[in-house]
Protein backbone atom coordinates (compact mmCIF):
# COMPACT_ATOMS: atom_id res chain seq x y z
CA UNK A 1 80.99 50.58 80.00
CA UNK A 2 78.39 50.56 77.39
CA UNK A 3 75.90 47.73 77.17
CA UNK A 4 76.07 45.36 73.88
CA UNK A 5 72.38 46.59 73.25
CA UNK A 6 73.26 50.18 73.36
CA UNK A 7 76.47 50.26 71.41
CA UNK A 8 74.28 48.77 68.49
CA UNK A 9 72.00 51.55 68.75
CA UNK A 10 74.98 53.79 68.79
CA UNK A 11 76.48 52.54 65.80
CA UNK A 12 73.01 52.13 63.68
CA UNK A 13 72.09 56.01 64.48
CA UNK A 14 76.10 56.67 63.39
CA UNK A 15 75.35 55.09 59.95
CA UNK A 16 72.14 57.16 59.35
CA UNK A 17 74.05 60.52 59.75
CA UNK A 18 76.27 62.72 57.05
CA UNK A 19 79.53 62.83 58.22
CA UNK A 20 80.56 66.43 59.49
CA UNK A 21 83.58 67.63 59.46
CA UNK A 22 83.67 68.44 63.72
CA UNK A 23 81.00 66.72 66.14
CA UNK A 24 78.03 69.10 67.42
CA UNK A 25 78.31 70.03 70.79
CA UNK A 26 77.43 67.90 74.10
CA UNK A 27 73.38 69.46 75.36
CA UNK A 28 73.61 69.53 79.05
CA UNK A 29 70.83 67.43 80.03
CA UNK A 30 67.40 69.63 81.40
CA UNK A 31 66.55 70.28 84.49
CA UNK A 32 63.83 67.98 84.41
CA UNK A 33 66.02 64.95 83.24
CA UNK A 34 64.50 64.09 80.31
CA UNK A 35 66.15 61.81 78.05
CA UNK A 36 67.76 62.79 74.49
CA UNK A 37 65.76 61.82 71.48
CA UNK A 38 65.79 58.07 70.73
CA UNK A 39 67.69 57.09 67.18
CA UNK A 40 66.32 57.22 64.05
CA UNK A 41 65.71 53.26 62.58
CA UNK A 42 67.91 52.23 59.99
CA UNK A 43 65.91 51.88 56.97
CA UNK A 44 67.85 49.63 53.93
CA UNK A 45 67.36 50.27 50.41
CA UNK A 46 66.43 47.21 48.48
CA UNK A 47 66.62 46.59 44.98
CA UNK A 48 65.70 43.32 43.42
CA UNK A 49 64.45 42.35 39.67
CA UNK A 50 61.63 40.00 40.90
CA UNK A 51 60.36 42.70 42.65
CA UNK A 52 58.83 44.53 39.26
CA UNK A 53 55.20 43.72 38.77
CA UNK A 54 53.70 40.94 36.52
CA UNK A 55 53.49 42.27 33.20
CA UNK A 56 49.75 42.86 32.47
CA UNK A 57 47.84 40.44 30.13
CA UNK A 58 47.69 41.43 26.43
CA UNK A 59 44.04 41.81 26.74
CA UNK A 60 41.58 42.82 29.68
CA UNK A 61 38.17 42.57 30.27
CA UNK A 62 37.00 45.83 31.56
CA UNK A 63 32.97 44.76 32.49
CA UNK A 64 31.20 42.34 33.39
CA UNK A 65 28.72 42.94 30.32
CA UNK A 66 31.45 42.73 28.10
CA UNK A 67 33.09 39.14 29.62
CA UNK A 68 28.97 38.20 29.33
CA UNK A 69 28.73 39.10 25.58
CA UNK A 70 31.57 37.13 24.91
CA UNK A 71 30.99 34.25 26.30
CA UNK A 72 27.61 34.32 24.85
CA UNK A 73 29.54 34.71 21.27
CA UNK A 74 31.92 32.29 21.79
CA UNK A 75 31.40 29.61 24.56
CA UNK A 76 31.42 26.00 23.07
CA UNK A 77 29.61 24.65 25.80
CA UNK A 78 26.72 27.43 25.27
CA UNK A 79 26.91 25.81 21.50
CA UNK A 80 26.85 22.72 22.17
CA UNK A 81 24.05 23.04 24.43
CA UNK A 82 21.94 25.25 22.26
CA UNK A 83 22.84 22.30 19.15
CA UNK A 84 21.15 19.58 21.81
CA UNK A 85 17.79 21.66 22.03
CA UNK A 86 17.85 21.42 18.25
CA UNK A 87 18.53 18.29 17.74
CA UNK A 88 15.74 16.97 20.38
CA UNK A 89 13.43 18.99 18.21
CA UNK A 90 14.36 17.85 14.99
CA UNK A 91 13.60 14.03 16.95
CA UNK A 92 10.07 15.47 17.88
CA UNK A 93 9.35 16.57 14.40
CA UNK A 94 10.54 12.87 12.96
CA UNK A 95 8.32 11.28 15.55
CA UNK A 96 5.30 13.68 14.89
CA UNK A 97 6.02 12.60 10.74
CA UNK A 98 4.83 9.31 11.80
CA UNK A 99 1.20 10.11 12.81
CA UNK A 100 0.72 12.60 9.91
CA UNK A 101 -0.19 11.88 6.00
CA UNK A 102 3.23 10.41 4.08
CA UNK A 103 3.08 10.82 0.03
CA UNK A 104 5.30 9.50 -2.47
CA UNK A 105 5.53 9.38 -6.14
CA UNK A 106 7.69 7.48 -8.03
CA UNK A 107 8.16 7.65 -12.17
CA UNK A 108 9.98 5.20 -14.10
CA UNK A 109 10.88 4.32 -17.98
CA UNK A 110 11.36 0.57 -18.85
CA UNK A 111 12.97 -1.04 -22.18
CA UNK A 112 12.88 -4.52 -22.60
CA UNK A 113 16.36 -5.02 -24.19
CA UNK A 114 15.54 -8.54 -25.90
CA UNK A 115 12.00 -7.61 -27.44
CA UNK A 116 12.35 -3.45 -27.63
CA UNK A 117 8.99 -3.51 -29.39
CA UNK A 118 7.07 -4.72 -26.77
CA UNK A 119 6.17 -2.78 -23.29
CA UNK A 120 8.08 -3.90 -20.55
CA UNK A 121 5.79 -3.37 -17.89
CA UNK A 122 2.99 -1.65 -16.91
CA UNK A 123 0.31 -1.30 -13.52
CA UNK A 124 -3.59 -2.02 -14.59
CA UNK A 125 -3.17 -5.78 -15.12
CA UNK A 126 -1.67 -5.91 -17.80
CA UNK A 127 1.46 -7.98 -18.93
CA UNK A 128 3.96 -8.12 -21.71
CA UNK A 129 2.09 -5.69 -24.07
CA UNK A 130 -1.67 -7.38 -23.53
CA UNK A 131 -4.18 -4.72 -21.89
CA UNK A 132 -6.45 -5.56 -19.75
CA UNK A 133 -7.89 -2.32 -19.54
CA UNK A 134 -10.85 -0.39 -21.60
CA UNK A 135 -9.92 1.49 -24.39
CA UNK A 136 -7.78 1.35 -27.84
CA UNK A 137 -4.95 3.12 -26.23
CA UNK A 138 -2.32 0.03 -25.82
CA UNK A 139 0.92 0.68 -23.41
CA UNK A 140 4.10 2.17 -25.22
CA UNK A 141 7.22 1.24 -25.88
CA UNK A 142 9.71 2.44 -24.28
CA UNK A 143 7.06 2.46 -21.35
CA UNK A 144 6.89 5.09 -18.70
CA UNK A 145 5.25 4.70 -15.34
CA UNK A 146 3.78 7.04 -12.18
CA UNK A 147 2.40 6.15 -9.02
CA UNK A 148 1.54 8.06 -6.29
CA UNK A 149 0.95 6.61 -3.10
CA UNK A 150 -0.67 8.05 0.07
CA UNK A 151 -0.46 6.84 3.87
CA UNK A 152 -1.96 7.85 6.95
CA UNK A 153 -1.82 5.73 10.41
CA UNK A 154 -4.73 5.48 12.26
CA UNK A 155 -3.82 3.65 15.44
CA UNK A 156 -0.71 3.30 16.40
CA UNK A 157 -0.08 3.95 20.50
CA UNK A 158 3.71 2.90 19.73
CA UNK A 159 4.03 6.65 17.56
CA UNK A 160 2.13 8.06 19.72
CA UNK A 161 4.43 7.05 22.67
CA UNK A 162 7.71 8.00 20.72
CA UNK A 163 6.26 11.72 20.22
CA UNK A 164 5.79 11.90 23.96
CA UNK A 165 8.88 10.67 24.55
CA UNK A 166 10.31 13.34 22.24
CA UNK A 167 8.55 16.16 23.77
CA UNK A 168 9.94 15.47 27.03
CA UNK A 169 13.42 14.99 25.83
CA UNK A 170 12.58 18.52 23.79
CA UNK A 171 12.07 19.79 27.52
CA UNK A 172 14.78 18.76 29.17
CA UNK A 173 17.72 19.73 26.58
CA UNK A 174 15.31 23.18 26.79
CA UNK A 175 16.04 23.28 30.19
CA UNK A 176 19.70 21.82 30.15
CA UNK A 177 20.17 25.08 27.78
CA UNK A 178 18.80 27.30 30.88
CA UNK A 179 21.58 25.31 33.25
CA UNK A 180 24.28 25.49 31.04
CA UNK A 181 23.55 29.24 30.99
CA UNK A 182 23.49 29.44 34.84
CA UNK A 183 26.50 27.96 35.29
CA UNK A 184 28.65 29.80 32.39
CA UNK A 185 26.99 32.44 34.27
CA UNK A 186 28.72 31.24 37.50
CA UNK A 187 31.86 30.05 36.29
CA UNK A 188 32.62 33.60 34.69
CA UNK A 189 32.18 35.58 38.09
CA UNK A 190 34.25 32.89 39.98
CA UNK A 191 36.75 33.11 37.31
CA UNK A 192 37.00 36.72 37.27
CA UNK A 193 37.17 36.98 40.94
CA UNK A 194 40.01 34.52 40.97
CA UNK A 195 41.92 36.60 39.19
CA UNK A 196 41.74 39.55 40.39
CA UNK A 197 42.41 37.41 43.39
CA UNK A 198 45.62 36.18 42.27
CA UNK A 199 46.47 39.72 40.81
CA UNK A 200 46.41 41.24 44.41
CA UNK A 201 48.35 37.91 45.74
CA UNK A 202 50.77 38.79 43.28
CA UNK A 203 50.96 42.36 44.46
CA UNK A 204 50.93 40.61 48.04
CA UNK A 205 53.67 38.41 47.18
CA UNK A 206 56.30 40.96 45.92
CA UNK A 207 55.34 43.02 49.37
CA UNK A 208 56.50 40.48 51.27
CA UNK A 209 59.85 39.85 49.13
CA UNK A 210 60.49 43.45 50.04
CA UNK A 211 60.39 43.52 53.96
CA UNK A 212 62.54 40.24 53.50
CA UNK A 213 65.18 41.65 50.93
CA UNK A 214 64.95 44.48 53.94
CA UNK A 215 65.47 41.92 57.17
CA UNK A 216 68.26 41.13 55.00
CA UNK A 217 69.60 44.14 55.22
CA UNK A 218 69.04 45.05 58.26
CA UNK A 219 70.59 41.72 59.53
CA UNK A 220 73.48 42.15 57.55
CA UNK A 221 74.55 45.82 58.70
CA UNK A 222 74.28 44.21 62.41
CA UNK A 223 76.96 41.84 61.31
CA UNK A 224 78.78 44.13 59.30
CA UNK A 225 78.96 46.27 62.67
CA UNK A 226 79.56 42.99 65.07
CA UNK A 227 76.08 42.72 66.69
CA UNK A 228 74.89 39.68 64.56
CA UNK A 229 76.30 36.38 63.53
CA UNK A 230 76.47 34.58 60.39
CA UNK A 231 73.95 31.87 61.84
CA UNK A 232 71.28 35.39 61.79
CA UNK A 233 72.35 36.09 58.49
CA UNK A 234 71.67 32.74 57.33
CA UNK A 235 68.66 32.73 58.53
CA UNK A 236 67.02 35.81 57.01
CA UNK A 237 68.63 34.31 53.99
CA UNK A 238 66.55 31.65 54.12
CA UNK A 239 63.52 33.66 54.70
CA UNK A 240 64.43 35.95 51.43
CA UNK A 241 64.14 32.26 49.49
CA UNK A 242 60.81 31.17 51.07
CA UNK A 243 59.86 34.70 49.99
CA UNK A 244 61.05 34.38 46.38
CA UNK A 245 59.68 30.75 46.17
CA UNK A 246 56.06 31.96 47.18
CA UNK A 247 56.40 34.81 44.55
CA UNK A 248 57.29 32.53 41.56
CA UNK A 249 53.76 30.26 42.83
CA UNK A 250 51.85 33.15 43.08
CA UNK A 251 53.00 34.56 39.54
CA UNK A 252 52.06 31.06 37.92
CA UNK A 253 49.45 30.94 39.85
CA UNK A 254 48.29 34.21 38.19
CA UNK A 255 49.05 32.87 34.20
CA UNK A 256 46.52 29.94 35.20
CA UNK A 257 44.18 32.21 36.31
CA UNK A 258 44.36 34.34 33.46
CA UNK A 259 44.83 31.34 30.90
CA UNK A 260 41.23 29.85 32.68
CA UNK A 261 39.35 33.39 32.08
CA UNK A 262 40.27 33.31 28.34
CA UNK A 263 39.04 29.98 27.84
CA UNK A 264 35.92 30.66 29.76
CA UNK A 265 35.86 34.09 27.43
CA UNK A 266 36.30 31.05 24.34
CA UNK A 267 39.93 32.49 23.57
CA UNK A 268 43.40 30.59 23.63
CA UNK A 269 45.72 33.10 25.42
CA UNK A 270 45.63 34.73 28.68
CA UNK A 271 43.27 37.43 29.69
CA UNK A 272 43.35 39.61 32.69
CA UNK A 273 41.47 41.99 34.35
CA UNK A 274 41.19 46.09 34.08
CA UNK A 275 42.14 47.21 37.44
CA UNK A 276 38.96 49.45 37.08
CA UNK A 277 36.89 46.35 37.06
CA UNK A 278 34.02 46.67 39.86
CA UNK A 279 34.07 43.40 41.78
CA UNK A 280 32.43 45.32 44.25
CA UNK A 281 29.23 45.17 42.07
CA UNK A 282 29.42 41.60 40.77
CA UNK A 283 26.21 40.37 42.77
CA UNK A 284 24.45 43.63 41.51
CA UNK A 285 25.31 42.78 38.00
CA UNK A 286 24.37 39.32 37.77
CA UNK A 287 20.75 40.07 39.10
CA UNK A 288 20.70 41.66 35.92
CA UNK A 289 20.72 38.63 33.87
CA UNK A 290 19.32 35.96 36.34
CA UNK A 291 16.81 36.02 38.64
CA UNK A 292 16.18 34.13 42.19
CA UNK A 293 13.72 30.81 41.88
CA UNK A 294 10.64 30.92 44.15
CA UNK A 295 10.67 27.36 44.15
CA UNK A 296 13.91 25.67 44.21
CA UNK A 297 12.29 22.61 42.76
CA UNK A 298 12.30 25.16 39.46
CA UNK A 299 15.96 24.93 39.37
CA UNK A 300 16.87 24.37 35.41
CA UNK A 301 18.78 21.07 36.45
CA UNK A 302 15.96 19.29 38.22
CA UNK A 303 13.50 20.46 35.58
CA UNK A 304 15.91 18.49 33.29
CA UNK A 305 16.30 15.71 35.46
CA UNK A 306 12.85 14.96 35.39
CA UNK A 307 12.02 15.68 32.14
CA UNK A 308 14.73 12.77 31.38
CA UNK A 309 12.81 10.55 33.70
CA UNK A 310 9.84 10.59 31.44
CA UNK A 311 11.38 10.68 28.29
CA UNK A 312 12.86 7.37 29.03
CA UNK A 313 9.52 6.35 30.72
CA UNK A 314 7.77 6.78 27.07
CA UNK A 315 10.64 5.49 25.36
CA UNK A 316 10.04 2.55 27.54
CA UNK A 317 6.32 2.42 26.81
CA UNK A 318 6.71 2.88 23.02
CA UNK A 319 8.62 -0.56 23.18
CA UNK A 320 5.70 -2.06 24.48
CA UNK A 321 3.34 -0.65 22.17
CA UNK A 322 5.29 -2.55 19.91
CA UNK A 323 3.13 -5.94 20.21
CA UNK A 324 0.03 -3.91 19.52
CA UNK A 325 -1.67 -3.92 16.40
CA UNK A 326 -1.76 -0.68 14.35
CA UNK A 327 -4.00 0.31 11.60
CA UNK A 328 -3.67 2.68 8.88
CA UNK A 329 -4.67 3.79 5.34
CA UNK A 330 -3.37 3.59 2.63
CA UNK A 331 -4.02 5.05 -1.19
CA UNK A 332 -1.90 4.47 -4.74
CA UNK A 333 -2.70 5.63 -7.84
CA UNK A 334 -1.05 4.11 -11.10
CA UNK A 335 -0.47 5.73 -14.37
CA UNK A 336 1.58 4.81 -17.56
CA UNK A 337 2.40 6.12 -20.91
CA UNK A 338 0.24 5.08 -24.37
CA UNK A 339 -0.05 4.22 -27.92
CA UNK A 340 -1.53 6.58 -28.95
CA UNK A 341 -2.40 9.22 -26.64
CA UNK A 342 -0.01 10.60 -23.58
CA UNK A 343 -1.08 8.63 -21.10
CA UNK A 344 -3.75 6.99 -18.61
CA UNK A 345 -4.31 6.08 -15.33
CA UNK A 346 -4.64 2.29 -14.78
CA UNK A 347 -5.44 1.82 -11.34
CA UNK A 348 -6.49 3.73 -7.77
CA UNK A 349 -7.04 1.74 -4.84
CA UNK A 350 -8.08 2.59 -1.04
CA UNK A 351 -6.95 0.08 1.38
CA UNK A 352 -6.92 0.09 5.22
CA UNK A 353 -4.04 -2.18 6.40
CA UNK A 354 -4.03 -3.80 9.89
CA UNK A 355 -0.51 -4.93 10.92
CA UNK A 356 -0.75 -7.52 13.37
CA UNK A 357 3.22 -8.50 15.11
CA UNK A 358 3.45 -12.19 15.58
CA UNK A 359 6.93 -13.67 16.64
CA UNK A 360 10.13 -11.07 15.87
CA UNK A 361 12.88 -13.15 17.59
CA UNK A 362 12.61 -11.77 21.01
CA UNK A 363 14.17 -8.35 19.37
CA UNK A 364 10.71 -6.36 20.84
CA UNK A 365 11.35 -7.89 24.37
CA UNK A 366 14.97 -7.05 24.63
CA UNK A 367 14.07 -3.57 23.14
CA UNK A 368 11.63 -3.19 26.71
CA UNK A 369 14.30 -4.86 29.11
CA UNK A 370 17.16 -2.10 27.41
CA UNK A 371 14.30 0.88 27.37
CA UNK A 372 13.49 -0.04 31.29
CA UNK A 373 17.63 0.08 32.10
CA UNK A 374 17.77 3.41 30.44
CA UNK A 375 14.59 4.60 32.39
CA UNK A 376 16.05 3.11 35.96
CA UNK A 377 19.44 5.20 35.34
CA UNK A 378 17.18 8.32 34.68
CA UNK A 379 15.26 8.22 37.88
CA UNK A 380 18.34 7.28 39.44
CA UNK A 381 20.46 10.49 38.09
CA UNK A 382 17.60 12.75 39.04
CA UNK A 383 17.58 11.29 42.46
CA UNK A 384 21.43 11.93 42.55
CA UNK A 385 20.97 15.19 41.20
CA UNK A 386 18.63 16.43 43.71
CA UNK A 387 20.62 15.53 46.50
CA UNK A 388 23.32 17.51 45.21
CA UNK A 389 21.50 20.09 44.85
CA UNK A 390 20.23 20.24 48.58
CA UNK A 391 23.70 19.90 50.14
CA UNK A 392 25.10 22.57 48.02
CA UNK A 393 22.22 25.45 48.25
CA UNK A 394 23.02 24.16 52.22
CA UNK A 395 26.44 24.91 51.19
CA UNK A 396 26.27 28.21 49.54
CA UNK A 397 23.29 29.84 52.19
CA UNK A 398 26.09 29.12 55.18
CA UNK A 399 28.91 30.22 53.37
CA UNK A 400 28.74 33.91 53.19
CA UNK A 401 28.59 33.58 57.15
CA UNK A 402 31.69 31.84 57.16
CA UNK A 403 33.40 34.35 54.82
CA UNK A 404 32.35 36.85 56.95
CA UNK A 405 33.53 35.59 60.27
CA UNK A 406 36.84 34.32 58.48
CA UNK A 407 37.43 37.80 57.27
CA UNK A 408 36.83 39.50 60.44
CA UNK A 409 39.44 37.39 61.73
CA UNK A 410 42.20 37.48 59.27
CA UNK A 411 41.40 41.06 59.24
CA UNK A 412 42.31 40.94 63.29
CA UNK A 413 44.80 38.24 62.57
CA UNK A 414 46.75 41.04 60.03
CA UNK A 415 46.85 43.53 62.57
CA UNK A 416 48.23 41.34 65.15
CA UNK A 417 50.95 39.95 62.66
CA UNK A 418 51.95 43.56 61.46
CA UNK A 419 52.40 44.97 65.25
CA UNK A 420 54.54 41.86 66.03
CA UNK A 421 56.86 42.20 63.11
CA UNK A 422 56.86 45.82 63.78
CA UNK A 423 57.99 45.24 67.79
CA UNK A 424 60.60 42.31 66.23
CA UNK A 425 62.36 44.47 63.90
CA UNK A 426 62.37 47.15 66.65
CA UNK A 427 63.83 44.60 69.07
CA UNK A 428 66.16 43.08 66.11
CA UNK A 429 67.22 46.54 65.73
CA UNK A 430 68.50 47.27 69.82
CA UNK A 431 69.45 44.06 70.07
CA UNK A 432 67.57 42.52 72.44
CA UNK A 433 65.71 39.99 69.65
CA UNK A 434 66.87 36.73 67.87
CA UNK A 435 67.23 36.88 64.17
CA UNK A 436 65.01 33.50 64.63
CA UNK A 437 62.23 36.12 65.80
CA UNK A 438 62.66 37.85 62.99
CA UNK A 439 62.48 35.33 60.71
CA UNK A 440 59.02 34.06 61.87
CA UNK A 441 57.52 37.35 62.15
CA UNK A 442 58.14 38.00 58.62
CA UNK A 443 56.82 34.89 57.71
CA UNK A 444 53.68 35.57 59.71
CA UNK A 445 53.13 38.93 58.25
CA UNK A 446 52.98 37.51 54.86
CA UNK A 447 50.78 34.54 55.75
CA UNK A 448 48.37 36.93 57.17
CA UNK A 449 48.53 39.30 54.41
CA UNK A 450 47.68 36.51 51.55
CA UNK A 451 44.97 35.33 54.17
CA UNK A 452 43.11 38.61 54.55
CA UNK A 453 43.71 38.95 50.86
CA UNK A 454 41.80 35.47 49.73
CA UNK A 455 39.62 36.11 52.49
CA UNK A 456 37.82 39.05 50.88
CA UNK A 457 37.51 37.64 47.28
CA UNK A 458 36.19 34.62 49.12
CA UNK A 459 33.30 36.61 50.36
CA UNK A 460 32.52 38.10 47.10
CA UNK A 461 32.50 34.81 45.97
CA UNK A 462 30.68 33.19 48.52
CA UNK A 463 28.07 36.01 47.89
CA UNK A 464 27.80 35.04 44.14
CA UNK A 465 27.58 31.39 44.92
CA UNK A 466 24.45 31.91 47.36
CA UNK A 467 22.79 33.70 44.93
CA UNK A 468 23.19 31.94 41.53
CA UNK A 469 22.72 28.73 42.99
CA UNK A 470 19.42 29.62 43.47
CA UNK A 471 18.33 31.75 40.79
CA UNK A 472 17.96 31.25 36.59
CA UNK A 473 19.86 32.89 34.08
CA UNK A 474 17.85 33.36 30.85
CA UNK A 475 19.83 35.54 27.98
């Protein structure tokens, strides 16, 4: 009496063949006794709708010099960024307008309304139409005036400090410009390699609905011929959900990927990735545009970090210049209109004006306390900064050794998983394993497909990371 295992085998082989219309002859077995050849596997058929690929996005980058000049052309924070270097110049040029010559002129015509006879005013000491002056010409009526009036500071340390402090805010939005170009520079690879990441988890995914939609099968013919139970069939069921479940993540998983890489591209819709992209080349490319620091003190970030530190440091100090003394010069020249004649000049002074502060309310004193906050939360950013800095370069130097060694074992991890679901289904197939078996196999296989798959964009990424971390991007 046949065994449960063989008649299985027996009846799976039956299904495979055409039916004939008599049954080939018996072979007498050979002399040597070997055995007749072994049945060929059933192999199901699936069909499934989820199983079609993602549509592809309506627009692809196909370079990385093409994703580059876009973001260049469209990035808001590459704007925003270059609008904070001009505004800290246009501060420096204000503060530099205080220690250079300041002219003015001024023109007026008066009409006394109650006496429109008589001049209303007029510079050169004179009053209400008498003239002090030399000469017959007498001040008109209506009476136009001119001045012109010329300035120049001498000494004043507080101007001096606010130009300093200026400068080195000048400097560090110069090099916040440089950081913000590093890291738009970083963001784009990681964004690109994400998705093409979660384009091949996609491809991945639908894999892995496949050899469950074909466990299905498989488990279903064995109960369809009385080998299996419902309780297997349920199971692989279950399986075939896990399986769709992890292919609807991976798919929305793949719009968010896309949806991130046309923002960082400065567009409002998805964009994906030419399949000819090289991601093999990434690191090559970017060496292209940024180049490794010999000091890491050099970094753009810590350049800005300090330069913050003494901007607020001569902020501070131009408060406290404020109970100095300054001294200046100063130069007006007054002209009005005459009766007869055009015109004269009545006056032109030279002064040189000392400005001595006194009491203001306590408003100067505050002014220092608020200036010495601002300069305390500088050094301390900076400080904050820098350690950040040092733990991630730490970071990124280990990590493509990690990557490595976590690819070379999802790599052996894969290999394992395949040749056990391989043995299962064989096993499944004569009988002697559980549809439980089956079940987890599967489930392995995919795990440690996705793994190997993440595991090799992490590298590239990892790669990237250890090099832009520690380099400057200047476009």
């Amino acid at each position: 009496m046949a065994t449960p295992s063989a008649l299985l085998v027996l009846l799976l082989a039956a299904a495979q063949q055409a039916p004939s219309a008599s049954p080939a002859p018996q072979q007498p077995p050979s002399e040597t006794g070997a055995s007749a050849p072994a049945p060929i596997p059933f192999q199901p058929k699936v069909e499934d709708p989820m199983l079609a690929p993602v549509p592809p996005a309506p627009e692809q980058v196909r370079t990385w010099d093409d994703a580059l000049t876009r973001v260049r052309q469209r990035s808001t924070d590459l704007r925003n960024a270059e609008a904070g270097v001009t505004r800290a110049q246009g501060r420096w040029r204000q503060s530099l307008g205080l220690l250079l010559p300041n002219a003015r002129a001024t023109a007026g015509v008066g009409v006394d309304v109650l006496h429109p006879d008589v001049p209303s005013a007029a510079g050169g000491g004179f009053v209400g139409g008498s003239n002090t002056g030399t000469g017959a010409a007498a001040p008109s009526a209506p009476l136009g005036t001119v001045s012109a009036t010329l300035t120049q500071s001498i000494i004043d340390v507080g101007a001096w400090r606010g130009l300093s402090s200026a400068k080195a805010s000048e400097s560090a939005s110069v090099a916040n410009l440089q950081d913000v170009q590093r890291r738009l520079t970083q963001g784009l690879a990681q964004v690109l390699v994400a998705t093409v990441a979660a384009e091949r988890a996609a491809e991945i995914n639908r894999v892995g609905l496949r050899q469950a939609l074909e466990r299905y099968a498989l488990t279903q013919r064995s109960f369809e011929l009385g080998a299996g139970t419902q309780l297997d069939v349920v199971r692989v069921s279950q399986d075939v959900a896990v399986a769709r479940q992890a292919l609807v993540a991976g798919d929305e998983q793949l719009r968010r990927t896309r949806e991130s890489l046309g923002l960082s591209l400065g567009e409002d819709h998805g964009v994906g990735v030419n399949p000819e992209f090289n991601l093999a080349g990434l690191v090559e490319q970017t060496r292209q545009q940024c180049a490794p620091l010999q000091d890491l003190g050099n970094r753009p970030d810590l350049v800005a970090q300090r330069a913050n530190v003494d901007a607020a440091r001569e902020s501070r100090r131009q408060a406290s210049a404020g109970y100095l003394p300054t001294l200046g010069l100063s130069s007006t020249l007054v002209g009005f209109t005459t009766d007869p004649g055009f015109g004269r000049f009545a006056t032109w002074n030279v002064s040189a004006v000392l400005s001595v502060p006194l009491w203001e309310g306590g408003q100067r004193g505050g002014l220092v306390r608020e200036r010495a906050g601002i300069e305390e939360q500088a050094a301390q950013s900076a400080e904050a900064t820098r350690r950040n800095v040092g733990v991630e370069v730490s970071r990124a130097r280990r990590g493509v050794e990690v990557a490595e060694a976590l690819l070379k074992t999802a790599a052996e991890s894969l290999e394992l998983a395949d040749r056990t679901d391989r043995l299962t289904r064989r096993a499944f197939e004569v009988g002697r394993g559980s549809s439980l078996e089956l079940v987890q196999s599967g489930a392995a296989l995919r795990q440690a497909q996705l793994a190997l798959v993440l595991r090799e964009f992490e590298l590239v990424q990892a790669r990237l990371d250890a090099f832009l971390t520690e380099a400057r991007c200047d476009w």
